[in-house]
Protein backbone atom coordinates (compact mmCIF):
# COMPACT_ATOMS: atom_id res chain seq x y z
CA UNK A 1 182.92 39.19 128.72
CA UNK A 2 181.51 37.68 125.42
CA UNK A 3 178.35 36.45 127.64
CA UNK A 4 178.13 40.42 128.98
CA UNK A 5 178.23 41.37 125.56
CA UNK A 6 175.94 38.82 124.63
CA UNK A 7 173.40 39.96 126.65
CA UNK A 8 173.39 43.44 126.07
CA UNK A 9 172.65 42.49 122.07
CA UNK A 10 169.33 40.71 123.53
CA UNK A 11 168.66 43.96 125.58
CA UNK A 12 168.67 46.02 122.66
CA UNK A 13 167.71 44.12 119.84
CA UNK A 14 163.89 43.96 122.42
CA UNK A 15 164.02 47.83 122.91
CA UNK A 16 163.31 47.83 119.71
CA UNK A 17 160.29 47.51 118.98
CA UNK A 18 159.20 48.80 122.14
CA UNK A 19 160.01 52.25 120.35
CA UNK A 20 158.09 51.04 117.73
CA UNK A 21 155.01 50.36 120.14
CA UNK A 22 155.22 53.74 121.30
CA UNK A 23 155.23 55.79 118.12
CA UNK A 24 151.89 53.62 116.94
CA UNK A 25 150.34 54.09 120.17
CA UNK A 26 151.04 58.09 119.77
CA UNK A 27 149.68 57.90 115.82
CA UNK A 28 146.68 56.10 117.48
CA UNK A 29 146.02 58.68 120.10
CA UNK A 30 146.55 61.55 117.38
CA UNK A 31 143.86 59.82 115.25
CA UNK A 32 141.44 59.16 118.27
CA UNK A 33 141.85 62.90 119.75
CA UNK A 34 140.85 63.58 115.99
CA UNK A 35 137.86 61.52 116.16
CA UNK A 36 136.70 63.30 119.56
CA UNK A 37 137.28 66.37 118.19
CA UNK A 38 134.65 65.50 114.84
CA UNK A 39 132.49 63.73 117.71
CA UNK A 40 132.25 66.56 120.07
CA UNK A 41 131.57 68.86 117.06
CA UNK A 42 128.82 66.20 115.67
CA UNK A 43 127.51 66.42 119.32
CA UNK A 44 126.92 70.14 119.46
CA UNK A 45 125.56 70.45 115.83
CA UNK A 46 122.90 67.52 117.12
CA UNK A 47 122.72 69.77 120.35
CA UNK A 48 121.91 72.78 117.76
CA UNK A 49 119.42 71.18 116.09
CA UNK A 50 117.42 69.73 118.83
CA UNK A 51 117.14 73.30 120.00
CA UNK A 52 116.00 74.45 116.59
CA UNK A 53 113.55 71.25 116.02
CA UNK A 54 112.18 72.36 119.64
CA UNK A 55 111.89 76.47 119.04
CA UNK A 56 110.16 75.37 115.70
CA UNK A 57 107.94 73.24 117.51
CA UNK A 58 106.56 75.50 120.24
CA UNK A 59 106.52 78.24 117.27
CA UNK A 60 104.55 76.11 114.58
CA UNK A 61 103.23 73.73 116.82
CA UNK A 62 99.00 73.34 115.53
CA UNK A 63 100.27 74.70 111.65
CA UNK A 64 99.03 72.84 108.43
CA UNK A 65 100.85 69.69 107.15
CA UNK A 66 101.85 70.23 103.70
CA UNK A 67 103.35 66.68 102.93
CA UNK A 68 102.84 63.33 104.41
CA UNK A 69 105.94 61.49 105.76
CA UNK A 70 106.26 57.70 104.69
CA UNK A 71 109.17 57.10 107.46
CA UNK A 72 111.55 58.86 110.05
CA UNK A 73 114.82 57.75 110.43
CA UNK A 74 115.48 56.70 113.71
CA UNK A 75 118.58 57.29 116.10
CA UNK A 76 120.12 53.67 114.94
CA UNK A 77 119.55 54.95 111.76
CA UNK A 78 116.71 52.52 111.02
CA UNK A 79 113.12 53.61 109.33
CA UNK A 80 109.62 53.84 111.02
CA UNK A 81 106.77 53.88 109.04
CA UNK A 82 104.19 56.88 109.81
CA UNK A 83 101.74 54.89 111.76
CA UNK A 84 98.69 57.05 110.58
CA UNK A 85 98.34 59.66 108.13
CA UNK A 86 98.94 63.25 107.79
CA UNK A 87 96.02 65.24 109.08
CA UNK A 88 95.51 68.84 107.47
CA UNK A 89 96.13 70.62 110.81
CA UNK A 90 98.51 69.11 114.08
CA UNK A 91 97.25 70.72 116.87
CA UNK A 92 98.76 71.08 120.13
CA UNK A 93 96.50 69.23 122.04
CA UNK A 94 96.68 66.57 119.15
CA UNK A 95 100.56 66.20 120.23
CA UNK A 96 100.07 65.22 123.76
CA UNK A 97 96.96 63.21 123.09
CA UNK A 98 99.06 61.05 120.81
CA UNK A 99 101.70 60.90 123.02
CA UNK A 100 99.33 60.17 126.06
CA UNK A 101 98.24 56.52 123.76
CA UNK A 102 101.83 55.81 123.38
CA UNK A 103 102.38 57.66 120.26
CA UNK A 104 106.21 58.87 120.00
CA UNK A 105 106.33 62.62 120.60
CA UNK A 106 109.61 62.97 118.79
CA UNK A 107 108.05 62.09 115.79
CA UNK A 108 105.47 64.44 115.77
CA UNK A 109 108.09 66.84 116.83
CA UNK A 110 110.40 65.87 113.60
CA UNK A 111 107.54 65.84 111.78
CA UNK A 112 106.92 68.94 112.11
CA UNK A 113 110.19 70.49 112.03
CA UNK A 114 110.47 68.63 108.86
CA UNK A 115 107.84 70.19 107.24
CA UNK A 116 108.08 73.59 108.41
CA UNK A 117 110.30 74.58 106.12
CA UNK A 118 107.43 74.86 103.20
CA UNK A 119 104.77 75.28 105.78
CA UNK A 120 105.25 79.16 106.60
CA UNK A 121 105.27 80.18 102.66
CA UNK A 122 102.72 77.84 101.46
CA UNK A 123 100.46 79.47 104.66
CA UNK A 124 101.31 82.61 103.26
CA UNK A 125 99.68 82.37 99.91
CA UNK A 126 96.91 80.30 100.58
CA UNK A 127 95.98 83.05 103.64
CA UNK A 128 95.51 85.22 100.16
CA UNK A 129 92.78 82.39 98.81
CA UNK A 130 91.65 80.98 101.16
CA UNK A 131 91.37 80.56 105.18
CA UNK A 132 93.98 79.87 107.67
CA UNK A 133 93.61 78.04 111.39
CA UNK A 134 96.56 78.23 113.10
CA UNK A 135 96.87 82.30 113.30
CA UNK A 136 95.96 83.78 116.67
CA UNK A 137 95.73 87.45 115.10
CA UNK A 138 96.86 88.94 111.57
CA UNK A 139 96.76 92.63 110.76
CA UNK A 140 97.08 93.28 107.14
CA UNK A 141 97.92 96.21 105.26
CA UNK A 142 96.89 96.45 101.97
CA UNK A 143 97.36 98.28 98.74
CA UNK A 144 96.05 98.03 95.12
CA UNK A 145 96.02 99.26 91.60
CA UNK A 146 93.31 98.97 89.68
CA UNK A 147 93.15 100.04 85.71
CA UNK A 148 89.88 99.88 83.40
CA UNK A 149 89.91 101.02 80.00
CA UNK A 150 86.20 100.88 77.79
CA UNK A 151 85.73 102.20 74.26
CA UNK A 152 81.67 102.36 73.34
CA UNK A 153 80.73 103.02 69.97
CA UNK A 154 77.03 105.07 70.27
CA UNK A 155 75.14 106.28 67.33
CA UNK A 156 72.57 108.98 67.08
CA UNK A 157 70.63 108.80 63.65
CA UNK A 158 69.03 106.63 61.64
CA UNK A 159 69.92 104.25 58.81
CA UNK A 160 68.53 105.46 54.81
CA UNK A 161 68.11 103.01 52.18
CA UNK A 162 69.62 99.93 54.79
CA UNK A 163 73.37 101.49 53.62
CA UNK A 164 73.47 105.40 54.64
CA UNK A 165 73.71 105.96 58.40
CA UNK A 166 72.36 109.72 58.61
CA UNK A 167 72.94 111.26 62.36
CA UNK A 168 76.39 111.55 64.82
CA UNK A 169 78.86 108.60 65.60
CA UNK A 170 80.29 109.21 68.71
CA UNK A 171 83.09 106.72 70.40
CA UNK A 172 82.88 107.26 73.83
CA UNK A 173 86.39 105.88 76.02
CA UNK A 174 85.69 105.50 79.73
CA UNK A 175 89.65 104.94 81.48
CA UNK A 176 89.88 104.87 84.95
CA UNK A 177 92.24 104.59 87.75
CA UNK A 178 91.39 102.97 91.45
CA UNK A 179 93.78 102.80 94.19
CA UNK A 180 92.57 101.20 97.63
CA UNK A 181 93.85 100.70 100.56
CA UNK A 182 92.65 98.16 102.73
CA UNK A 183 93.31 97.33 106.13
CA UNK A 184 92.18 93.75 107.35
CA UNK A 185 91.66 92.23 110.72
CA UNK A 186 91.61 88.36 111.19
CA UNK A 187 91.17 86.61 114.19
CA UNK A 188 91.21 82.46 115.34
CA UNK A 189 88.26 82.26 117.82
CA UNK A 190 89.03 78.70 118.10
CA UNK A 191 91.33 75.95 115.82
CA UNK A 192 88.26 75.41 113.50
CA UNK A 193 87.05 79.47 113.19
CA UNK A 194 88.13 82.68 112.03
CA UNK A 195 86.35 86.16 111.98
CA UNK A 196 87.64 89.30 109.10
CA UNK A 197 86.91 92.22 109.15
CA UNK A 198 87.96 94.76 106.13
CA UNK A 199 87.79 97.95 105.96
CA UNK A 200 88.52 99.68 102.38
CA UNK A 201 89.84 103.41 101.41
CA UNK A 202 89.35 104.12 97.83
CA UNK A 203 90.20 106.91 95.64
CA UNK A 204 89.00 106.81 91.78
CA UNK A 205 89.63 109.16 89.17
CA UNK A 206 87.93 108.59 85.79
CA UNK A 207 88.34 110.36 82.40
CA UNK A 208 86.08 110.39 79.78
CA UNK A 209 86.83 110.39 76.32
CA UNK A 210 84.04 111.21 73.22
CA UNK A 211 84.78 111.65 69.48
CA UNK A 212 82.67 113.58 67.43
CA UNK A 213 81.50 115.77 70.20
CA UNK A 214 79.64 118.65 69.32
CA UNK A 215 78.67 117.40 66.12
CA UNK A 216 82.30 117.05 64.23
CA UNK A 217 83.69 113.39 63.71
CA UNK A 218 87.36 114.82 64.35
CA UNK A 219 86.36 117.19 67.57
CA UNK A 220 87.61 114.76 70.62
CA UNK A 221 86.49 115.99 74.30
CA UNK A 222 87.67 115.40 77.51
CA UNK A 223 86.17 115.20 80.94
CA UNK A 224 87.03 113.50 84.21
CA UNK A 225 85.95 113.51 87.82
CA UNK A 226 87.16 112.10 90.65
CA UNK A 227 86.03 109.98 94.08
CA UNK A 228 87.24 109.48 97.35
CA UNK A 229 86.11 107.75 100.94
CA UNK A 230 85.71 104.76 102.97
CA UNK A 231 84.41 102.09 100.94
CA UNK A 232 81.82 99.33 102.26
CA UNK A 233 83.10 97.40 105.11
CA UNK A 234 82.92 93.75 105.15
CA UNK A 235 82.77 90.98 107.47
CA UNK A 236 83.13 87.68 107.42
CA UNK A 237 83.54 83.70 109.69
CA UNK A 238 85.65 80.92 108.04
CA UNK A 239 84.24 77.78 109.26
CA UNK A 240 86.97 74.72 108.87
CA UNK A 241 84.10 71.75 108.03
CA UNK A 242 86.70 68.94 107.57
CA UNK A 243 90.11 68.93 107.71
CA UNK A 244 92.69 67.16 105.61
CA UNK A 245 93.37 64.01 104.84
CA UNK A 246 95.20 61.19 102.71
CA UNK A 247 92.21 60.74 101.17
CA UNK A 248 90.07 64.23 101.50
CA UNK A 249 90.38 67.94 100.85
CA UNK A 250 90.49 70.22 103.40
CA UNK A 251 86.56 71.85 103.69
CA UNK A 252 86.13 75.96 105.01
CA UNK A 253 83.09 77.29 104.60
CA UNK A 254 82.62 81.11 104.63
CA UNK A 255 79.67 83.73 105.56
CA UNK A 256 80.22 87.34 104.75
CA UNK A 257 78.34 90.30 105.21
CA UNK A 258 79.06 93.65 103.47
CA UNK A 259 77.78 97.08 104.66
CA UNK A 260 76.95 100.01 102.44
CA UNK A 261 79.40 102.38 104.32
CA UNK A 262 80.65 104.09 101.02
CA UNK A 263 79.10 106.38 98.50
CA UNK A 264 76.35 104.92 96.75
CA UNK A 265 76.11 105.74 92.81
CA UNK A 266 72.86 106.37 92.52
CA UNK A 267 71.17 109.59 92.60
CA UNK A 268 75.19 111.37 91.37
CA UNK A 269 74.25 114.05 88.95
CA UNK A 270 75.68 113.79 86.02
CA UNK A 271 76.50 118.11 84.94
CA UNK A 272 78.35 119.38 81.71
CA UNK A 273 81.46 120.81 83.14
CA UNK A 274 80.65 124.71 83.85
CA UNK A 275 77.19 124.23 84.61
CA UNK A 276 74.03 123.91 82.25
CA UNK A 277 73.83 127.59 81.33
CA UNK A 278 77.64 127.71 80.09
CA UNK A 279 78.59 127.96 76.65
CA UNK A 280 80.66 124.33 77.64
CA UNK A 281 77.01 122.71 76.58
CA UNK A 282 77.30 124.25 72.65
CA UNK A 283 80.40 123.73 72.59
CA UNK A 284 81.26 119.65 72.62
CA UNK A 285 81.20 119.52 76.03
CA UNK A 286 79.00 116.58 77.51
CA UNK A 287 77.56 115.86 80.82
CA UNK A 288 80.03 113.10 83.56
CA UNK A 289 79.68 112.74 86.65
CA UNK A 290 80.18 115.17 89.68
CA UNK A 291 81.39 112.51 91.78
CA UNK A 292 82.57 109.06 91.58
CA UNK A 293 81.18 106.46 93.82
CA UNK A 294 83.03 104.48 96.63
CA UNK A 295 80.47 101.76 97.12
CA UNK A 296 77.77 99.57 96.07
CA UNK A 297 75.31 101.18 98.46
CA UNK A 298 73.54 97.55 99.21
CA UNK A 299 73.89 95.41 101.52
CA UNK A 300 75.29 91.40 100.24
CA UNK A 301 75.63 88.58 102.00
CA UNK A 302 78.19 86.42 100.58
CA UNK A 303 77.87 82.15 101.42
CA UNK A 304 80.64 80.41 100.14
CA UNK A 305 82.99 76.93 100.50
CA UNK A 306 86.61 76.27 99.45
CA UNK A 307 88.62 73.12 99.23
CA UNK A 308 92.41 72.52 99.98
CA UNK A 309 94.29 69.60 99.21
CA UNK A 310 98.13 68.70 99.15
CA UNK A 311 99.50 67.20 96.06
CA UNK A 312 103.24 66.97 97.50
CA UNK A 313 105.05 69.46 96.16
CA UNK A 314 102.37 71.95 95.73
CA UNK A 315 98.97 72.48 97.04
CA UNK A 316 95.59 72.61 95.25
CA UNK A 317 93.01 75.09 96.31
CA UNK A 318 89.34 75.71 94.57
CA UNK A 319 86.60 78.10 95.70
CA UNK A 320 83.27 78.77 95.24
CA UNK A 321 80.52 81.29 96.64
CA UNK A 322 77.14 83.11 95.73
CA UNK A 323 76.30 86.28 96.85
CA UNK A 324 72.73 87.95 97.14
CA UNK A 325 71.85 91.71 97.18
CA UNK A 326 69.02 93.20 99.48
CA UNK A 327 66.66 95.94 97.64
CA UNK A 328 67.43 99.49 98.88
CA UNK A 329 65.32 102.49 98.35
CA UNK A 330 66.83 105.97 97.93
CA UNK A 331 65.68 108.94 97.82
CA UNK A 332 66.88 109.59 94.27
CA UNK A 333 67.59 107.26 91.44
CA UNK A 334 68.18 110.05 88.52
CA UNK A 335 71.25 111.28 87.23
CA UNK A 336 69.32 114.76 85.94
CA UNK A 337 70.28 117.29 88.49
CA UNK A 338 66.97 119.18 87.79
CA UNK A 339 64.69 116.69 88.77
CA UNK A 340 64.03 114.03 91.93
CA UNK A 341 63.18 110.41 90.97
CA UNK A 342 62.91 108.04 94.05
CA UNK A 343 63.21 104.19 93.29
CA UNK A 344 64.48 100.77 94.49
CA UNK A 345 67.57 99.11 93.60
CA UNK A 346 68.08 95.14 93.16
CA UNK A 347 71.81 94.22 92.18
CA UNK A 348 71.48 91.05 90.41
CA UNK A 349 72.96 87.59 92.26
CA UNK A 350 76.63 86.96 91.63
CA UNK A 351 78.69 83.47 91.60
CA UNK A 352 82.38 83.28 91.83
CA UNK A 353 84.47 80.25 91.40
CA UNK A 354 88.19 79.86 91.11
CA UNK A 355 90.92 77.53 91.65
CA UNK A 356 94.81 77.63 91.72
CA UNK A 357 97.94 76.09 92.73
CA UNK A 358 100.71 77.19 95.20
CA UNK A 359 104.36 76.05 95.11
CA UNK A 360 107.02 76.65 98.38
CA UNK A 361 110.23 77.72 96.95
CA UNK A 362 111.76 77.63 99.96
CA UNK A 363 110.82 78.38 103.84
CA UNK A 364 110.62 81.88 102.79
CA UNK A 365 109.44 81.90 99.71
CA UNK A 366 106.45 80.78 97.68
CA UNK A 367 104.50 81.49 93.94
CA UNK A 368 100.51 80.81 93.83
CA UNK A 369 99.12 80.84 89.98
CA UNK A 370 95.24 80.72 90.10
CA UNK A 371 92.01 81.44 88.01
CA UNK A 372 89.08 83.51 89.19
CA UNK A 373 85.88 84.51 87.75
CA UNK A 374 82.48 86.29 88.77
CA UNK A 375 79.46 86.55 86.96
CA UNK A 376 76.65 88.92 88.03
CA UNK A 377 72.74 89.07 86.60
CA UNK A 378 71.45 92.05 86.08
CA UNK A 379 70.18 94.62 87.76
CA UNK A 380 67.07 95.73 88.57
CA UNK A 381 64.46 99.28 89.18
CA UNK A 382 61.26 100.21 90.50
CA UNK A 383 59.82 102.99 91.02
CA UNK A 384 57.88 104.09 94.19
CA UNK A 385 54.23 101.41 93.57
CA UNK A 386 56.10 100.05 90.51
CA UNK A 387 57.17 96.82 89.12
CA UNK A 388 61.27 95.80 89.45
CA UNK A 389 62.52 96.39 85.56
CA UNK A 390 65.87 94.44 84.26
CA UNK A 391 68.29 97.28 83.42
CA UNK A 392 69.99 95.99 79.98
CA UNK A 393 73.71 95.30 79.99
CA UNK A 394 74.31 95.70 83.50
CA UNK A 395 74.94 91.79 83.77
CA UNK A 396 78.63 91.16 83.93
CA UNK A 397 81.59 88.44 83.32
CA UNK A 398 84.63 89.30 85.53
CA UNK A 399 87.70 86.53 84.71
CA UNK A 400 90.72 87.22 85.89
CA UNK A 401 94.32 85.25 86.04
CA UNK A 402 96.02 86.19 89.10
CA UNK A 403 99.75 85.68 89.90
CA UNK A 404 101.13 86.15 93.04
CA UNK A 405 104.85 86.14 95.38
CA UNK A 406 105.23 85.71 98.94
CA UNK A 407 108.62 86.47 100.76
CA UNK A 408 108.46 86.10 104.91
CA UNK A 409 110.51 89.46 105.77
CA UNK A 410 110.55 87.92 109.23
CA UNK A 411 109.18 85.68 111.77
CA UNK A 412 105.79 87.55 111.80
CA UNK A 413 105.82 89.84 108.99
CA UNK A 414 105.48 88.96 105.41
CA UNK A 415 105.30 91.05 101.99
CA UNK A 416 102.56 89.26 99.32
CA UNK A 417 103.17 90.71 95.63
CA UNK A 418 99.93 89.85 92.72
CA UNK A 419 99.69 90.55 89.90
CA UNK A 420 96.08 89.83 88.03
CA UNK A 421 95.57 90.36 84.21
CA UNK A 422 91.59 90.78 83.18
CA UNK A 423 90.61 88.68 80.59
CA UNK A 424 86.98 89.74 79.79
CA UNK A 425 85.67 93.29 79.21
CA UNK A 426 84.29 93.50 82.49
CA UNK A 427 87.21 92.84 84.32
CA UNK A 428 90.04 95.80 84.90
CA UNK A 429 92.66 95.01 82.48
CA UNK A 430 95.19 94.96 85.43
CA UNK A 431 95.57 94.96 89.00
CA UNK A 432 98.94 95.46 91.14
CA UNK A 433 98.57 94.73 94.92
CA UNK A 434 101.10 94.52 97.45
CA UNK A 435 100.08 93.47 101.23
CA UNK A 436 101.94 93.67 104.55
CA UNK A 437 100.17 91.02 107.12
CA UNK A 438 101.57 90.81 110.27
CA UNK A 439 101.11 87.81 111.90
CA UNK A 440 100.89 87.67 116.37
């Protein structure tokens, strides 16, 4: 009996931890279902982002780098360095080159999804500056505000004694509101070209403003006319020269032609409200317009080159171009509606240059800030067997600072706010535009 008993004290005192055993091994399987459980989710996240890297790759693939990438992590989570630098545009047929001479295609892939995020709204405003490759087809939508508001002092005597002004002071205030609406065509020919085509609607009213009208410095007249029509149609080839690299801008060079479709302003009779005989003419009333224009009424050929470059975070863009006007004859140069003067008209060469900077807030978002400027000669007559005569003042300085937002309201459509503030006389004071491109 005592070696039964015995025995049975050895039996238990081993169950013991046998029990033991089994409550760790069930804490252990609770902590390693645990661990599939985060695993399994890990694995379907990856699973979700593979598919996103590779819907963002057949959807961007061939858009502008905007940042060079020093390394990509690997799946060990080891670095690679990037074996060659960034070029300004990946193309497809760049992809499977590389990946033809060994080249990993992942990389390019994560390269791309990696900078994709700042790649749609960085394309965005610099498609408002300058020219980009990798869009099949764009129709935009267009619409802008334009102010102007001139004040002109004009005297009509003569000066007594260098210190008495004898005659009428007048000061004339020309204000004047534009809104167009423009609707723009681009399309990629190839990864290197684009063609434009614009076609403007304007409609201008314009007051007129004169103190001392009729002979009395406190009289103050007003007269204004107004202007409507298709405006002169433009067209135009981007030309990608180089592309980007580490070490050099990104090259377009531009050709544009612009066609006199709208109303010319020469040869508008300028009336006194009423009509000639009316009392309106002896009574501070003074002669405007009938009509505004909607054009130039020349033809212009526009040769131009801009430069791109990346400064990680933002990216740099400059432009420059010259544009020439081609003589036009018409059959009425006058503004007197009683009499017919034929002539030729030279508008005097312009150059514009600008630069300006454009930061990605975010995929969607981005903010350009830039600096424009155009300054024209001046313009030139003849008369039918004549010799071309200067017209003075009509040389002009048009500087502008120009702000503007871009917000992708979805995968092809995108709203582009600016805002530009004139700062020289011959620049409108302010414009407000708002465009709607839709991208195929």
């Amino acid at each position: 009996m005592p070696a039964c008993a015995l025995a049975q004290q050895t039996l238990a005192a081993q169950a013991a931890p046998s029990a033991q055993d089994r409550n760790d091994v069930q804490a252990l399987n609770r902590e390693l279902q645990t661990l599939k459980a985060s695993y399994a989710q890990q694995v379907r996240q990856l699973r979700e982002l593979d598919m996103q890297v590779q819907a963002l790759q057949a959807r961007i693939a061939g858009k502008t780098a905007t940042t060079p990438i020093p390394a990509v992590a690997s799946a060990s989570g080891s670095t690679t360095p990037n074996p060659s630098p960034p070029q300004n545009t990946i193309k497809p047929q760049a992809n499977a080159t590389a990946a033809e001479n060994g080249q990993a295609g992942s990389h390019a892939a994560e390269q791309q999804a990696r900078q994709s995020p700042s790649t749609r709204s960085l394309q965005d405003a610099l498609q408002q500056n300058t020219s980009v490759f990798t869009r099949k087809l764009t129709i935009e939508n267009g619409l802008t505000y334009a102010w102007y508001d001139r004040k002109q002092l004009t005297l009509n005597g003569f000066l007594a004694l260098d210190a008495i002004f004898l005659g009428n002071i007048a000061l004339q205030d020309v204000k004047s509101d534009l809104l167009t609406y423009d609707l723009t065509t681009r399309y990629g020919v190839s990864q290197r070209m684009t063609l434009s085509l614009d076609v403007p609607y304007l409609a201008r009213r314009t007051a007129y403003f004169q103190g001392g009208a009729g002979g009395s410095a406190a009289a103050t007249q007003e007269e204004a006319t107004d202007g409507k029509g298709i405006g002169d149609v433009s067209f135009s080839a981007n030309y990608e020269l180089f592309t980007e690299t580490a070490h050099r801008p990104g090259t377009v060079l531009t050709f544009g032609v612009v066609a006199p479709t709208g109303r010319a302003p020469y040869g508008i009779d300028w009336s006194t409200p009423g009509g000639p005989g009316s009392d309106n003419a002896t009574h501070g009333k003074f002669a405007v317009p009938v009509r505004q224009p909607t054009g130039n009424g020349l033809w212009q050929a526009t040769f131009g080159v801009s430069v791109v470059k990346t400064m990680d975070p933002a990216i740099v863009f400059a432009n420059l171009a010259y544009t020439h006007a081609f003589p036009r004859s018409f059959a009425d140069i006058d503004t007197d509606p009683q009499t017919t003067t034929p002539g030729s008209v030279k508008l005097g060469d312009a150059y514009t240059y600008g630069a300006g900077v454009a930061f990605a807030f975010n995929e969607r978002t981005s903010l350009s800030l830039s600096f424009s400027d155009k300054l024209s000669a001046k313009a030139s007559l003849r008369a039918p067997k004549g010799r071309w005569a200067k017209v003075t003042g009509s040389d002009a300085n048009a500087a502008a600072f120009n702000m503007g937002v871009t917000y992708a309201l979805s995968r092809h459509t995108t709203l582009v706010t600016m805002l530009g503030i004139g700062l020289t006389p011959d620049a409108p004071n302010f414009t407000l535009t708002f465009k709607i491109p839709y991208t195929l």
